[in-house]
C-alpha atoms as a PDB file:
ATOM      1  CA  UNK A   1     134.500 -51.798 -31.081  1.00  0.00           C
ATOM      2  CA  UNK A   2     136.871 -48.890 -29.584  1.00  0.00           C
ATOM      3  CA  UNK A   3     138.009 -46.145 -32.148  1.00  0.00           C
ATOM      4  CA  UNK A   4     140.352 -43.700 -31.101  1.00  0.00           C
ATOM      5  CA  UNK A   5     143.337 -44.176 -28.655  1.00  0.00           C
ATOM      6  CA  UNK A   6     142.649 -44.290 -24.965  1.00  0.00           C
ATOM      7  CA  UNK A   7     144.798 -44.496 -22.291  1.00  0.00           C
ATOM      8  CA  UNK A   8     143.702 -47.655 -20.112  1.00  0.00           C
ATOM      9  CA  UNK A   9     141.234 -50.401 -21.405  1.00  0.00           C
ATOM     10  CA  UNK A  10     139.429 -52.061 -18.601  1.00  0.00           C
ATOM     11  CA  UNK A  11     140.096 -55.156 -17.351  1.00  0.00           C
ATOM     12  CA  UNK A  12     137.505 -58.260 -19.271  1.00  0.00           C
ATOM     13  CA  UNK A  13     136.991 -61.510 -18.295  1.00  0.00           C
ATOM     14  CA  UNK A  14     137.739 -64.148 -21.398  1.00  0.00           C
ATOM     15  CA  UNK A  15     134.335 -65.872 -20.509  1.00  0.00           C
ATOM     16  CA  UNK A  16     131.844 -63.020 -21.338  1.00  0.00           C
ATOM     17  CA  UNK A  17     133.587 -63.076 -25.165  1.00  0.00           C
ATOM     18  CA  UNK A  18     133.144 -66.896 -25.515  1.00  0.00           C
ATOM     19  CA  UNK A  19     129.436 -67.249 -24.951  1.00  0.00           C
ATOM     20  CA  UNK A  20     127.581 -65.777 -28.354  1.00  0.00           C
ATOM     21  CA  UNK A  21     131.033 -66.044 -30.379  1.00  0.00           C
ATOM     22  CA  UNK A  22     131.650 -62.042 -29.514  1.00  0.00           C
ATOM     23  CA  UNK A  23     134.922 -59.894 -30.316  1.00  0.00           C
ATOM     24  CA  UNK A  24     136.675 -56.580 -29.584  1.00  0.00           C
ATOM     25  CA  UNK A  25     138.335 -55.049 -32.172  1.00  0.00           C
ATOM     26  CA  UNK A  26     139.958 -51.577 -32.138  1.00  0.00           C
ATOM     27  CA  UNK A  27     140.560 -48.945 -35.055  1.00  0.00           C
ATOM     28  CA  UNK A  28     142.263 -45.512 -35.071  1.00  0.00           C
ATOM     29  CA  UNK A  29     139.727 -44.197 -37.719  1.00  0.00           C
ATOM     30  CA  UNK A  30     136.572 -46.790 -37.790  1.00  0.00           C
ATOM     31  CA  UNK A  31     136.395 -48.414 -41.056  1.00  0.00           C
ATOM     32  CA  UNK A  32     134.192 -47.015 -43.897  1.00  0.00           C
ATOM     33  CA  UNK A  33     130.534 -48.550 -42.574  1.00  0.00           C
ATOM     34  CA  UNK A  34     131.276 -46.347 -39.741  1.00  0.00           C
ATOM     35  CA  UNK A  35     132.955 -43.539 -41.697  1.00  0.00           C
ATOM     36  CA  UNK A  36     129.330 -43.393 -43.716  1.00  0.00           C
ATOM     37  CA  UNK A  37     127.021 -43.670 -40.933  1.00  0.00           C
ATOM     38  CA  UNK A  38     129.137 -40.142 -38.688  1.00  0.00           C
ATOM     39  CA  UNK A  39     128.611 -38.528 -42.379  1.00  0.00           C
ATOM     40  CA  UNK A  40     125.019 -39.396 -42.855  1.00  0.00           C
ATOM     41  CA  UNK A  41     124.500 -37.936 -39.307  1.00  0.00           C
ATOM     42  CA  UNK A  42     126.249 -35.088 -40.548  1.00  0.00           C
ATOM     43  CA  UNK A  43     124.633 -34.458 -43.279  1.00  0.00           C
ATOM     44  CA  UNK A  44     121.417 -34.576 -41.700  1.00  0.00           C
ATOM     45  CA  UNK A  45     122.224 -32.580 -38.942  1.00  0.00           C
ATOM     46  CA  UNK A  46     124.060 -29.681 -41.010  1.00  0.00           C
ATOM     47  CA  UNK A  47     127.203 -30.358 -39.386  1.00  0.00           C
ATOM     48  CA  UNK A  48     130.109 -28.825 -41.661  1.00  0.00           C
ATOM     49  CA  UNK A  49     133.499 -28.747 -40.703  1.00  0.00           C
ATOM     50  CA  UNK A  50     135.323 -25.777 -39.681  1.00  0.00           C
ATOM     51  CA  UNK A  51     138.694 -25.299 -42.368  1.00  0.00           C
ATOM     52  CA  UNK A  52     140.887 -22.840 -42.904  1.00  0.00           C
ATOM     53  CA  UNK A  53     141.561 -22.169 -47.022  1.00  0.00           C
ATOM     54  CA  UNK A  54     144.932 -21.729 -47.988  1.00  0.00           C
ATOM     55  CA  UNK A  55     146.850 -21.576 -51.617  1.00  0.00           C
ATOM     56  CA  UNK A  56     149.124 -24.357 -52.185  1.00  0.00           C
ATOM     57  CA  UNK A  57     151.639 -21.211 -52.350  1.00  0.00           C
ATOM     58  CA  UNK A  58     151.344 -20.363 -48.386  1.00  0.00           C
ATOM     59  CA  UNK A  59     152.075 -24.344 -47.635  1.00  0.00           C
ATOM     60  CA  UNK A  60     155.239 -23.622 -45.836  1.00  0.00           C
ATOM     61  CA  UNK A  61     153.813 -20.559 -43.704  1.00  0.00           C
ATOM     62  CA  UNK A  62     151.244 -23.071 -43.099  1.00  0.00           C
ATOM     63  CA  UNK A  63     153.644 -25.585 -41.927  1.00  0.00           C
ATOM     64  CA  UNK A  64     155.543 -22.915 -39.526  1.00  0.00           C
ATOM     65  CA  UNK A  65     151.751 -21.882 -38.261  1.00  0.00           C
ATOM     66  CA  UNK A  66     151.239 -25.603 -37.563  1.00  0.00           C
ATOM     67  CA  UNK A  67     154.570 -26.113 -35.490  1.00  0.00           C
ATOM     68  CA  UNK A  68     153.796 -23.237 -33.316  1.00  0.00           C
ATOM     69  CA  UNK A  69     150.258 -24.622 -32.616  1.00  0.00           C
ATOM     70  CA  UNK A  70     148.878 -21.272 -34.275  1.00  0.00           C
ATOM     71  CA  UNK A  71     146.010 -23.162 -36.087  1.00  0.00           C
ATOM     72  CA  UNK A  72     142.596 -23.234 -35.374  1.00  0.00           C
ATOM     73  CA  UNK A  73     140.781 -25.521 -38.011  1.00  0.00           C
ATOM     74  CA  UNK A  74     142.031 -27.990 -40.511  1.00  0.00           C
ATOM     75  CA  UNK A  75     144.033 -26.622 -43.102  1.00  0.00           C
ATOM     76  CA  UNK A  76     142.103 -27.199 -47.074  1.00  0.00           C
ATOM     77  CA  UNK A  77     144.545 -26.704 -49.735  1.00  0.00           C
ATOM     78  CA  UNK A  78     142.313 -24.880 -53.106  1.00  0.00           C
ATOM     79  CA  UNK A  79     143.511 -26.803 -55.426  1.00  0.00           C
ATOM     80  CA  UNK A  80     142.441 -23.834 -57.991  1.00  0.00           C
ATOM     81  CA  UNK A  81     146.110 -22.408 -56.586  1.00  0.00           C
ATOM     82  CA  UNK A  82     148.069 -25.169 -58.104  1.00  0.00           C
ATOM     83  CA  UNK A  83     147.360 -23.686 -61.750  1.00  0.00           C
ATOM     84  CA  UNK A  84     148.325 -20.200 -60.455  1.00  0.00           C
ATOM     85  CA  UNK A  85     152.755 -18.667 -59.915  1.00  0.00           C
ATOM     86  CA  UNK A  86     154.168 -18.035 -56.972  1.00  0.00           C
END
């Protein structure tokens, strides 16, 4: 299976799919056996993701930080903010 865009695939020969009934199959995000398996791996690992917090109030400054490529991490919207005024 290929997940994730690449540039070139290389070249394969019909023949070595027929014999044992095999398949390719692509996927931009893997489907959810695969999503489960990378997050039991991270979880057992302690690997956390690396966000950047922001009030659904600052969404727009957000937006202008993520045209100029000023972002480091994934912006996480607390969604405590969408009780609070502007």
């Amino acid at each position: 299976m290929t997940v994730g865009a690449i540039d070139m695939v290389p070249s394969l020969h019909s023949g070595l799919l027929v014999g044992g009934q095999k398949s390719v199959a692509g996927s931009a995000i893997g489907g959810l056996p695969e999503t489960q398996e990378l997050l039991n791996f991270c979880a057992a690992k302690t690997i956390l993701p690396e966000t950047e917090t922001i009030a659904i109030q600052d969404i727009n400054h957000a937006f202008e930080r993520m045209e100029k490529a000023d972002v480091k991490y994934r912006f996480v919207i607390d969604m405590a903010s969408l009780g609070r005024g502007s």
